[in-house]
Protein backbone atom coordinates (compact mmCIF):
# COMPACT_ATOMS: atom_id res chain seq x y z
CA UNK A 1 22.01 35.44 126.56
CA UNK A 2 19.56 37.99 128.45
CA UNK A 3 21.62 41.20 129.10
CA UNK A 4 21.23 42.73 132.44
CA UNK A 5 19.09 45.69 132.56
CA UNK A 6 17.61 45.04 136.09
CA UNK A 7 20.23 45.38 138.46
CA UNK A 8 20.13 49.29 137.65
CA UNK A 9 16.28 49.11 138.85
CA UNK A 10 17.09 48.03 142.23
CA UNK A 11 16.91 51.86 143.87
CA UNK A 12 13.51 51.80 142.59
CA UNK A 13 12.49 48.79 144.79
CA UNK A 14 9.73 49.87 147.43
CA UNK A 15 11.29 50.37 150.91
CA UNK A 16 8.82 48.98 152.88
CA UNK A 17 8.16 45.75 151.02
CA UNK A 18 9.83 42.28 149.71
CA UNK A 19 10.42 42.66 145.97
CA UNK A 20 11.14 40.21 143.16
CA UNK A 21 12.50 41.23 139.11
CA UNK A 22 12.94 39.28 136.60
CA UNK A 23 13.55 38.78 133.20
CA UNK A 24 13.32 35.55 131.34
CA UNK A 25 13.83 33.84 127.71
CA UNK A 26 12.38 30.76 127.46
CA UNK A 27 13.20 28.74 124.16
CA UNK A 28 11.54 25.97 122.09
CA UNK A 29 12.66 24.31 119.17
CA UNK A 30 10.94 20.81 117.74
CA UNK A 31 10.77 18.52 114.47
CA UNK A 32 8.33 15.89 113.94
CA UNK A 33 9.13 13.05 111.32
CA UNK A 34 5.48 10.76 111.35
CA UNK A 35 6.34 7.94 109.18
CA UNK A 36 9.32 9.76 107.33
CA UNK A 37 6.90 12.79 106.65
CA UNK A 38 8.04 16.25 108.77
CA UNK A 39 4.51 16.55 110.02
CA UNK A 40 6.15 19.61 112.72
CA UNK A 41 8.61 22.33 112.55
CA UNK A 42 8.85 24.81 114.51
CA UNK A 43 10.58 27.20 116.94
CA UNK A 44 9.84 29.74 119.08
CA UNK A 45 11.26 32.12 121.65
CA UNK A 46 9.24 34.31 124.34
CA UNK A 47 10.61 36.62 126.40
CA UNK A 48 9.63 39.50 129.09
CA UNK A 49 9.85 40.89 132.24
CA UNK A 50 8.06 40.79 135.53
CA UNK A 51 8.09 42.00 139.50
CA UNK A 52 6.39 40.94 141.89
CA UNK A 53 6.06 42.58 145.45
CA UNK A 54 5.20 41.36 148.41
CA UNK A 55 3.29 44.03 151.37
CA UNK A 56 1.22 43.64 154.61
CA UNK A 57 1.20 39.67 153.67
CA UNK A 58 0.11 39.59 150.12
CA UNK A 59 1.52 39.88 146.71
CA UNK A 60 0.99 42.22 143.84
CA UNK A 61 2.17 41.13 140.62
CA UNK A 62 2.73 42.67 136.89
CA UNK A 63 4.74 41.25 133.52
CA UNK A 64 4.96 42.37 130.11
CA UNK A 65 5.94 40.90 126.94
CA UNK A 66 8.98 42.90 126.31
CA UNK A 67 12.65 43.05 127.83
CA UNK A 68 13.67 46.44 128.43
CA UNK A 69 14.75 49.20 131.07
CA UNK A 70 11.32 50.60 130.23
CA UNK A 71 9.39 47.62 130.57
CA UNK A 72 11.05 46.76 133.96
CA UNK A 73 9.94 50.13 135.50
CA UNK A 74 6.48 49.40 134.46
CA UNK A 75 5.90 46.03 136.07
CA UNK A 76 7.79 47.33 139.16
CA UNK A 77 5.24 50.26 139.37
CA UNK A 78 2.24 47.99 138.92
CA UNK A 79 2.84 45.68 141.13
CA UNK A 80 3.93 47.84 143.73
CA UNK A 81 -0.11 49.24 142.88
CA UNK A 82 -1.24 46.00 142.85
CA UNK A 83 0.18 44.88 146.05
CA UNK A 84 -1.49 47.96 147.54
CA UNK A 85 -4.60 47.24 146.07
CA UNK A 86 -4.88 44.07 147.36
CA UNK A 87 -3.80 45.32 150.74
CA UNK A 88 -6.68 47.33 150.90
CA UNK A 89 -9.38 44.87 149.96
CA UNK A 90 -8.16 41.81 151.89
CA UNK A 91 -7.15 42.01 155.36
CA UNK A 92 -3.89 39.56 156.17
CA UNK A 93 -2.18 39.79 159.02
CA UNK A 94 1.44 40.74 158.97
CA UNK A 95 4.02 38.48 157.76
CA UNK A 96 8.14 38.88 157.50
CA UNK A 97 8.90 36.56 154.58
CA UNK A 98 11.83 34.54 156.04
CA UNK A 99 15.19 35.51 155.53
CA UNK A 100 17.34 33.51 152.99
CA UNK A 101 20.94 33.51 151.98
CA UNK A 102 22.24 36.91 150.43
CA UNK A 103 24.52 36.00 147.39
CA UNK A 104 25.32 35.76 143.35
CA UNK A 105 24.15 32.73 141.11
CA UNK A 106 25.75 33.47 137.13
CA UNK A 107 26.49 31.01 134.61
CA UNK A 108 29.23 29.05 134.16
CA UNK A 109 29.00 29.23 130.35
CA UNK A 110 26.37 30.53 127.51
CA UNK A 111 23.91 28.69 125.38
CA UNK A 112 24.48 27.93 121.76
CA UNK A 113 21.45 27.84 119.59
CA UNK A 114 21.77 25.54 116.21
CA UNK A 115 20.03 25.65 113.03
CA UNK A 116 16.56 24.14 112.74
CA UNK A 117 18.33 22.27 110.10
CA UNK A 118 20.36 19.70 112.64
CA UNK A 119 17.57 19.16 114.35
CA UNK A 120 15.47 17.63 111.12
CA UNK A 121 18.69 16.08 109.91
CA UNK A 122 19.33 14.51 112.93
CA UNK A 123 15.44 13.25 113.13
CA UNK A 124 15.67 11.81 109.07
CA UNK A 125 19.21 9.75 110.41
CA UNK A 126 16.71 8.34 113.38
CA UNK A 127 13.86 7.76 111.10
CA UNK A 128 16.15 6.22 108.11
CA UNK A 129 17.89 3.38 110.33
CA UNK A 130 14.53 2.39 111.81
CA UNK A 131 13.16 2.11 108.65
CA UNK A 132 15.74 -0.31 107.54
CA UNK A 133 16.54 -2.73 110.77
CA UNK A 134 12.72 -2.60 112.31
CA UNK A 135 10.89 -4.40 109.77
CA UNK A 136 6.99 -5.20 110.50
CA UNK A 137 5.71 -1.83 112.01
CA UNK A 138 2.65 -0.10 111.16
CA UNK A 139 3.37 3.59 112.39
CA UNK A 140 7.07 5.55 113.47
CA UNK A 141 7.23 8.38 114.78
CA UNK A 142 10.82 10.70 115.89
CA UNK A 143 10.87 13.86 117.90
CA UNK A 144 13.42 15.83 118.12
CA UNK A 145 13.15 19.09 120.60
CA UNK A 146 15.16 21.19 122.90
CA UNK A 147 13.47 23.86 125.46
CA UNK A 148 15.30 26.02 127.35
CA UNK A 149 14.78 28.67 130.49
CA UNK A 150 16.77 31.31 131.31
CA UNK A 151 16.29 33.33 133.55
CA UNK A 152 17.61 37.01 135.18
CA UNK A 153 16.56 37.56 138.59
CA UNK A 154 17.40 40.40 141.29
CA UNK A 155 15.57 41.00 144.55
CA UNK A 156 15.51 43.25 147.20
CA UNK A 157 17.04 40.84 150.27
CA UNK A 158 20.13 40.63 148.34
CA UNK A 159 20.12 37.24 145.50
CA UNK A 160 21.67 38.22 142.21
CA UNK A 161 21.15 35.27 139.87
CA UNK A 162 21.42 34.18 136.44
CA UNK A 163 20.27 30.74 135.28
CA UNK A 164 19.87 28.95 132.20
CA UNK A 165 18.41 25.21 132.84
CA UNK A 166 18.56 24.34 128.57
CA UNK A 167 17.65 20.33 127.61
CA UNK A 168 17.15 18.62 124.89
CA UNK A 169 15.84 15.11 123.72
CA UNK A 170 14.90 12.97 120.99
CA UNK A 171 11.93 10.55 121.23
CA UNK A 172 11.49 7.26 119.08
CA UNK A 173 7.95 6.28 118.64
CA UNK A 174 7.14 2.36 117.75
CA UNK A 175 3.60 0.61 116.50
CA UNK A 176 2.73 -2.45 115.01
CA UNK A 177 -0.02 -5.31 115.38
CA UNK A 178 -0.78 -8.31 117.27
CA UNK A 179 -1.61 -11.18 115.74
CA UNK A 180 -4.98 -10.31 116.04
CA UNK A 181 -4.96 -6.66 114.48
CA UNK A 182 -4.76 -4.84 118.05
CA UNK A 183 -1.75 -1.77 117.83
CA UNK A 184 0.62 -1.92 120.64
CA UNK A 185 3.22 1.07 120.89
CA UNK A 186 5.99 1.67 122.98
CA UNK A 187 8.82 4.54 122.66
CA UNK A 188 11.92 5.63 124.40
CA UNK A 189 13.73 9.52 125.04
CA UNK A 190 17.30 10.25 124.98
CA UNK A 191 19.02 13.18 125.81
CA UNK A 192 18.79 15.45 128.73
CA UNK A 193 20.13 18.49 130.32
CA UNK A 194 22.15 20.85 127.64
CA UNK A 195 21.87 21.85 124.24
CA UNK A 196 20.68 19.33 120.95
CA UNK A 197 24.26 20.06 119.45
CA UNK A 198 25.85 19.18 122.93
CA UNK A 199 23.60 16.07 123.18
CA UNK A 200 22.98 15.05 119.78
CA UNK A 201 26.33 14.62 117.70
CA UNK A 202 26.49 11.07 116.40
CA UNK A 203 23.22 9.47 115.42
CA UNK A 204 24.79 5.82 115.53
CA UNK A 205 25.40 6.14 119.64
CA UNK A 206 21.63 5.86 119.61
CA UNK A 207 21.32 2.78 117.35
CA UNK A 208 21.55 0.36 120.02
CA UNK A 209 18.24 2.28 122.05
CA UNK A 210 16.35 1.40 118.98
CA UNK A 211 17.60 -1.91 118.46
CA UNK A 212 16.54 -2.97 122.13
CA UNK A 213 12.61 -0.44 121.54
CA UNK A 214 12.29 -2.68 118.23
CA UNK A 215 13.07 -6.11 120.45
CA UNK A 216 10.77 -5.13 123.43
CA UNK A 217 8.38 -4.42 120.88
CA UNK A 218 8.39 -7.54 119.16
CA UNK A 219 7.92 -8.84 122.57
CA UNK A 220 4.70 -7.14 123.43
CA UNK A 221 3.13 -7.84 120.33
CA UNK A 222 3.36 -11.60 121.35
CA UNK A 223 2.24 -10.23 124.93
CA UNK A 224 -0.39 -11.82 127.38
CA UNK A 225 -2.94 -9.71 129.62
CA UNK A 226 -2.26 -9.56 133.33
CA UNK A 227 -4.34 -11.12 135.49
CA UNK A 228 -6.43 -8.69 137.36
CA UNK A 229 -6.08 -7.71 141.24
CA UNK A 230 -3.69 -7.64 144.58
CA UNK A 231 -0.21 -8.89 143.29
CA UNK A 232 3.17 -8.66 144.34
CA UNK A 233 4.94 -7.02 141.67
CA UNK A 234 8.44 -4.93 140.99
CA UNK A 235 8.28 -1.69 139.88
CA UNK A 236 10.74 -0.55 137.36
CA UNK A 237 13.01 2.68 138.68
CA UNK A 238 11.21 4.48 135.77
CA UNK A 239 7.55 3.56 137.20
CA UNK A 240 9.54 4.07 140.66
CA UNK A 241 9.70 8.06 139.47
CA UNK A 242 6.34 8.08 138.09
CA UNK A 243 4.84 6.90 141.73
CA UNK A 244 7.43 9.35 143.27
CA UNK A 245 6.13 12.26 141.37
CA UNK A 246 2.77 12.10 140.87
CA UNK A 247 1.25 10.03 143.87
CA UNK A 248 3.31 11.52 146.47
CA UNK A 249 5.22 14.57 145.46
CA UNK A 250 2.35 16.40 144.55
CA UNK A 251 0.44 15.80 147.89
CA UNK A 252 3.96 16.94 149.74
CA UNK A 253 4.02 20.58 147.61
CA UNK A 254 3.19 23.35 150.93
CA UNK A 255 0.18 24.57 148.58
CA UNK A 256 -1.68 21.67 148.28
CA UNK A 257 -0.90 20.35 151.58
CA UNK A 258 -2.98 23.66 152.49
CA UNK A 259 -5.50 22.90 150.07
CA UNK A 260 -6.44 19.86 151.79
CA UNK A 261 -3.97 17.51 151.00
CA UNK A 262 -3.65 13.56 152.64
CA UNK A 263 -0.40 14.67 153.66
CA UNK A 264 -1.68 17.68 156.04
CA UNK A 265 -2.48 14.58 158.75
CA UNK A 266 0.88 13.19 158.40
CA UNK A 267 3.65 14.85 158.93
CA UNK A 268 5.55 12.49 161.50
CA UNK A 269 3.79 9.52 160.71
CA UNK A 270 4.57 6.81 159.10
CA UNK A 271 3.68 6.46 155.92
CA UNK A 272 5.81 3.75 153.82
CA UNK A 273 7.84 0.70 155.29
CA UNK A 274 11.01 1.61 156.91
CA UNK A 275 13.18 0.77 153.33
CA UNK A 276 11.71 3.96 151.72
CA UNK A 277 13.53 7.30 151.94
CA UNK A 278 12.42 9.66 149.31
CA UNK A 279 14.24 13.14 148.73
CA UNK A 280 13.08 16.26 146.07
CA UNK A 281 16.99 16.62 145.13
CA UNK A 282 18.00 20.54 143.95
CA UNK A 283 20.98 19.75 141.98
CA UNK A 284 23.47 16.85 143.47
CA UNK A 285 21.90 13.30 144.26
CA UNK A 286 23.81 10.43 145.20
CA UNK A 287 27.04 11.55 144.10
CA UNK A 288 25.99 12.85 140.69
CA UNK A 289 24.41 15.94 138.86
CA UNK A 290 20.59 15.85 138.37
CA UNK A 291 19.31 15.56 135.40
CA UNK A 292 17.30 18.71 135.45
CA UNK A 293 19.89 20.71 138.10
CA UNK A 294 18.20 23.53 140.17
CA UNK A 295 20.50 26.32 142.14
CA UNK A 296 18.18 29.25 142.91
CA UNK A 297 14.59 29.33 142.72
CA UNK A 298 12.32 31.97 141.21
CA UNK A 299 12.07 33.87 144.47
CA UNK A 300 15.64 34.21 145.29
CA UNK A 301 15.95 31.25 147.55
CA UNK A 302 19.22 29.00 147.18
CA UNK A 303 18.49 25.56 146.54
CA UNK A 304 18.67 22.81 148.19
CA UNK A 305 17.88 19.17 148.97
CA UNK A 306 14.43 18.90 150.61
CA UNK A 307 14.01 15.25 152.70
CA UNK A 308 10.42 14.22 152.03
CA UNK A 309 10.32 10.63 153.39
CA UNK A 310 12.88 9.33 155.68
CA UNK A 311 12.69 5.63 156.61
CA UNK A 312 9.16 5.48 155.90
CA UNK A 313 8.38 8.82 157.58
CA UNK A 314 6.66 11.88 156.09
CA UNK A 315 9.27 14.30 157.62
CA UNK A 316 8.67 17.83 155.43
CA UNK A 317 7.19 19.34 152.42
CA UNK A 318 8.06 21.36 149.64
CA UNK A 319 7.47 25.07 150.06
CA UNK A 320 7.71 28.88 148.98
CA UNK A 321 8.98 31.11 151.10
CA UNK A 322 5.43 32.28 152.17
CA UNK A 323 4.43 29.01 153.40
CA UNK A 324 7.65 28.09 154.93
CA UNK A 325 6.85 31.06 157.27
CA UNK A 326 3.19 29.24 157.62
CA UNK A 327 4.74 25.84 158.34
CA UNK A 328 7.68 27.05 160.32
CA UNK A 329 10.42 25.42 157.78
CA UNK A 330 13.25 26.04 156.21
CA UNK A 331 12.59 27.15 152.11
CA UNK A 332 14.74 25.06 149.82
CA UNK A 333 13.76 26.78 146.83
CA UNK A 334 10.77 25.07 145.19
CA UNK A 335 9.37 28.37 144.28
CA UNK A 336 9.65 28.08 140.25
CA UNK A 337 7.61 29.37 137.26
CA UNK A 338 7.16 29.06 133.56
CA UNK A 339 7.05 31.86 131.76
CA UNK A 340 7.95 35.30 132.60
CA UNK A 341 4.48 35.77 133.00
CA UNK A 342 3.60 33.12 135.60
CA UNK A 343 3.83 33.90 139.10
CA UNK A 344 6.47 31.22 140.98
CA UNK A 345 4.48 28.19 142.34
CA UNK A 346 5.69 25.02 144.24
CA UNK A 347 7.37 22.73 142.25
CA UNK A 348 9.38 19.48 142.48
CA UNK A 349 13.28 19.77 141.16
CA UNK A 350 14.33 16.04 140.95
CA UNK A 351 12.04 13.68 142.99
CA UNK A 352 13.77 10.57 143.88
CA UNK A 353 13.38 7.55 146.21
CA UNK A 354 16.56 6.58 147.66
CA UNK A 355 18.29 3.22 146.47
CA UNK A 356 18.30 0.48 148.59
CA UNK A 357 20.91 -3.13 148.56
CA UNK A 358 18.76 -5.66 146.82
CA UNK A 359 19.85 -6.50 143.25
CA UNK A 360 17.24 -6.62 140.94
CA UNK A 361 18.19 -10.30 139.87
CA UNK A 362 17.32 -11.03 143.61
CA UNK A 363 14.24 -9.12 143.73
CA UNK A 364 13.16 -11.52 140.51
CA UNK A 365 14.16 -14.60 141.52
CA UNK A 366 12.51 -13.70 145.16
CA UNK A 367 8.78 -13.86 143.38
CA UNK A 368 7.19 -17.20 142.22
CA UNK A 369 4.25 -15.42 140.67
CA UNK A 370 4.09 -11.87 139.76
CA UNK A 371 4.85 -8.76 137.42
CA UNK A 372 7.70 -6.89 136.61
CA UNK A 373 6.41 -3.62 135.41
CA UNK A 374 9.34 -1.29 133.32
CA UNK A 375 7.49 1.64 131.89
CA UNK A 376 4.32 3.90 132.28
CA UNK A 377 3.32 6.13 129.28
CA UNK A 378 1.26 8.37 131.48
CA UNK A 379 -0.21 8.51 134.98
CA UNK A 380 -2.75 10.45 137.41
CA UNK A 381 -3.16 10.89 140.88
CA UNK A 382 -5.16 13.25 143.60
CA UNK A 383 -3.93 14.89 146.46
CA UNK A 384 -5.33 11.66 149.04
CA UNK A 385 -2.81 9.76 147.20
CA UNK A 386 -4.69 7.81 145.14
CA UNK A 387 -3.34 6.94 141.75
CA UNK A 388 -3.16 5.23 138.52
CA UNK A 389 -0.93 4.63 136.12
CA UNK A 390 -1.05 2.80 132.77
CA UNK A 391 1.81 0.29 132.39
CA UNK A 392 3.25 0.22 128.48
CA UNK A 393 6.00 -2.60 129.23
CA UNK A 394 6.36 -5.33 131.10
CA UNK A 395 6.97 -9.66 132.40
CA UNK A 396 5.10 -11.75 133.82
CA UNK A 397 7.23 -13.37 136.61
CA UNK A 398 7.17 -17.32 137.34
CA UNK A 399 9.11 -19.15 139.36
CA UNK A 400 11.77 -16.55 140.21
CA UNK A 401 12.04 -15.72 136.35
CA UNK A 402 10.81 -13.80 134.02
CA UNK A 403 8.30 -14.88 131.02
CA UNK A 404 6.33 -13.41 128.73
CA UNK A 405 5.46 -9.38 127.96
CA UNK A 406 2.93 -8.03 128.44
CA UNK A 407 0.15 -6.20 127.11
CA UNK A 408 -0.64 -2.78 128.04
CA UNK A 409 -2.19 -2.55 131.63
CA UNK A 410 -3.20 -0.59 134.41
CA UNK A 411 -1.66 -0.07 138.34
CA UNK A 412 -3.33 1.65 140.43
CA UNK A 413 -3.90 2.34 144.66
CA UNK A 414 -3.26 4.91 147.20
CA UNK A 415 0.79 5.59 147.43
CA UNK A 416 0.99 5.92 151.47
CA UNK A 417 -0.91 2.42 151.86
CA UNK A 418 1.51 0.95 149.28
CA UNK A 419 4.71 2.08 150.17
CA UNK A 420 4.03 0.22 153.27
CA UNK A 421 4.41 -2.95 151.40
CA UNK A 422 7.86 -2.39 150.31
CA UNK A 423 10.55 -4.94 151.32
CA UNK A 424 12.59 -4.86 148.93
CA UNK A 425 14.88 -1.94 147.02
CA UNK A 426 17.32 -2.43 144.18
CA UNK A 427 20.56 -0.72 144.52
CA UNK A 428 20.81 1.38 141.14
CA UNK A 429 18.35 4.45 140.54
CA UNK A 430 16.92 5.25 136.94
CA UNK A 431 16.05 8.54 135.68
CA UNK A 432 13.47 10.61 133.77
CA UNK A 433 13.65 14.00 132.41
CA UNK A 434 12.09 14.27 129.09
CA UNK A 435 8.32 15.27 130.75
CA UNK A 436 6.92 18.44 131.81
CA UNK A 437 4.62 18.62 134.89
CA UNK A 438 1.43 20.21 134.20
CA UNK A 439 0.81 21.73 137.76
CA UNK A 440 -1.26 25.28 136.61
CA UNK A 441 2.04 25.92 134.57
CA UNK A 442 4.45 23.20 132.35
CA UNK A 443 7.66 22.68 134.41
CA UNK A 444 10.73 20.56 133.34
CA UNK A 445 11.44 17.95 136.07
CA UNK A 446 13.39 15.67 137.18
CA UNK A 447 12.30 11.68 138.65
CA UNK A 448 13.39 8.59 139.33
CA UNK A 449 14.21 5.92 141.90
CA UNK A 450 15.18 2.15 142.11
CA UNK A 451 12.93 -0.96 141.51
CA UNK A 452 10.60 -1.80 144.32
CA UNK A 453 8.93 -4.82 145.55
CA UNK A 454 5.33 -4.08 146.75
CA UNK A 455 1.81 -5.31 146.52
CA UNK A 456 -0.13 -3.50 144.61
CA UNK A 457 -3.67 -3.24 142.46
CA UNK A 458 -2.82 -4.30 138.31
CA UNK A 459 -5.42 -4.20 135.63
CA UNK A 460 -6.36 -7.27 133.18
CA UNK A 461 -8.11 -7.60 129.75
């Protein structure tokens, strides 16, 4: 764990100007079995410190790669400089960065780090039982990885915090052939927040995840295209997260919303049916812990839930403390960043649409022709909403059942016309945590939400 060596800076702080230390490890740690061959192995750790001060409404910044007292007087010097610098070439006018709580975040407990040697022991127990129960591929693939941040942070309004956000997953990765030659893949991730030796113990409790991969895939490889254009479908919670995340979270962030963002005409309008309430959760949602649990940002700012959607209308963003002061609201610490070295940005914690009272059984059997799409492999979207996502699993639905897999496809529309068509929301939420979000920086997140039924735009042949 980082010792602390930057609470004894804090009479160096400028007095006439916000200021920000910190000090951060962040920790990476990966195997890659490829067909029973370890094709990656690796592990890595970066660490340094940084400041960053904010005068006469700008910021001056400074890190280096190196934790020490020395280090830490440095980058508080430069960016005190810096902030000057800046204050001299570009004229702002003057902004008070809002006040937030005053208070102490530490750690309930440490982080253990174990050998590289579980993790490639743990990937070979993966790789040896699909190699004997999943007959018929052409291509496997396991991943096992943990990354961790953690983070040492003092400021000059008063937050003393220490975090450490470690998780860890393994990934199963499943190809084989049509009948007529043509791959199809799927795979599935286990794990999530803690350590690989907290997560990982018995290889056999994730037997039964590869059983069902292996069945699905058999499925698919028997699959059918979808039939191109406007169709009623369900969405999966796990595609639910997907839209969450990238077609609307990102146009809700405070910076992009100021970069020209659909959602900078709509705050107070409507802009899903009345069954959609969708929430960027900081570390509790609906009764549980989130997967990726946030409790101070990287400005000092105690976290909290930020209501995005409610009943169908666009009722906040997510901000920094600078442009909560621009928006006139409330910071609820989205202000996060990478590396020491990266300045915090606005970032989603755990994006989730709200569940709703349908069943899912209901929501099928309430569909006499239509999809039921489970699981997107990757997605894109712009800030006017606009999206697509490709679709790696799912039915066709007939006659209020389901039939036949399908082939990979595409979904794709603009998320504020589409959540209008919503009528229907299952009453259990599904989660995903194993992705980073590649907003100017990687970020662990969290997403997720129930199924939905909604019209929307799918992709044939």
């Amino acid at each position: 764990m980082l010792t602390d060596i930057l609470s004894g800076e804090k009479g160096r702080f400028p007095a006439d100007a916000h200021t920000e230390l910190r000090g951060q490890l962040n920790r990476q740690r990966r195997v890659v079995l490829l067909s029973g061959n370890v094709v990656g192995n690796a592990r890595s750790d970066t660490s340094g410190v940084s400041a960053r001060v904010f005068r006469n409404g700008l910021y001056g910044f400074s890190s280096m790669a190196e934790y020490t007292q020395e280090a830490a007087r440095k980058v508080l010097d430069a960016a005190s400089e810096n902030a000057a610098f800046m204050a001299g070439h570009v004229q702002r006018p003057h902004q008070v960065l809002p006040a937030v709580e005053r208070g102490c975040y530490m750690p309930q407990t440490g982080i253990h780090d174990p050998a590289q040697s579980l993790y490639l022991d743990y990937a070979r127990a993966l790789d040896a039982y699909v190699t004997e129960h999943c007959p018929g591929l052409i291509s496997r693939t396991i991943v096992a990885t943990e990354d961790s941040m953690e983070k040492l942070l003092v400021t000059s309004d008063g937050m003393d915090a220490h975090t450490i956000l470690p998780r860890s997953y393994c990934y199963v990765i499943l190809t084989a052939e049509t009948p007529s030659g043509v791959p199809v893949e799927l795979f599935k991730a286990v794990g999530g927040e803690g350590t690989f030796d907290q997560n990982f113990r018995d290889p056999a409790a994730h037997y039964p995840v590869i059983d069902e991969l292996y069945e699905q895939l058999m499925r698919k490889r028997e699959g059918v295209y979808a039939d191109a254009g406007v169709r009623t479908v369900i969405l999966g919670g796990m595609m639910t997260g997907m839209l969450s995340h990238e077609a609307v979270g990102h146009t809700v962030e405070a910076d992009l919303v100021l970069g020209g963002s659909v959602a900078g005409h709509c705050l107070g309008r409507r802009v899903a049916s009345d069954k959609v309430t969708l929430t960027d959760f900081a570390n509790t949602a609906f009764g549980s812990r989130c997967p990726l649990p946030v409790f101070v940002d990287d400005e000092g700012t105690p976290a909290v839930d930020v209501p995005l959607i409610e009943n169908g209308i666009l009722t906040g963003y997510m901000n920094s403390r600078e442009s909560a002061e621009h928006f006139g609201m409330t910071p609820g610490g989205n202000a996060r960043a990478w590396m020491f070295s990266d300045e915090p940005l606005i970032r989603m914690r755990n994006t989730a649409v709200h569940p709703g009272t349908d069943t899912l059984e209901d929501m099928i059997a309430s569909i006499d022709d239509g999809y039921y799409l489970i699981d997107s492999g990757n997605g894109q979207a712009d800030t006017t909403g606009e999206f697509m996502f490709g679709v790696t699993m799912g039915y066709e639905i007939r006659h209020g059942k389901l039939g036949r897999a399908l082939l990979d496809t595409t979904i794709s529309g603009v998320a504020f016309d589409m959540l209008k068509t919503v009528d229907m929301v299952s009453d259990t939420v599904t989660w995903s945590s194993s992705g980073f979000c590649g907003k100017k920086q990687p970020m662990p997140v969290g997403m997720g939400g129930p199924a939905l039924r909604c019209k929307v735009m799918i992709g044939g042949r």
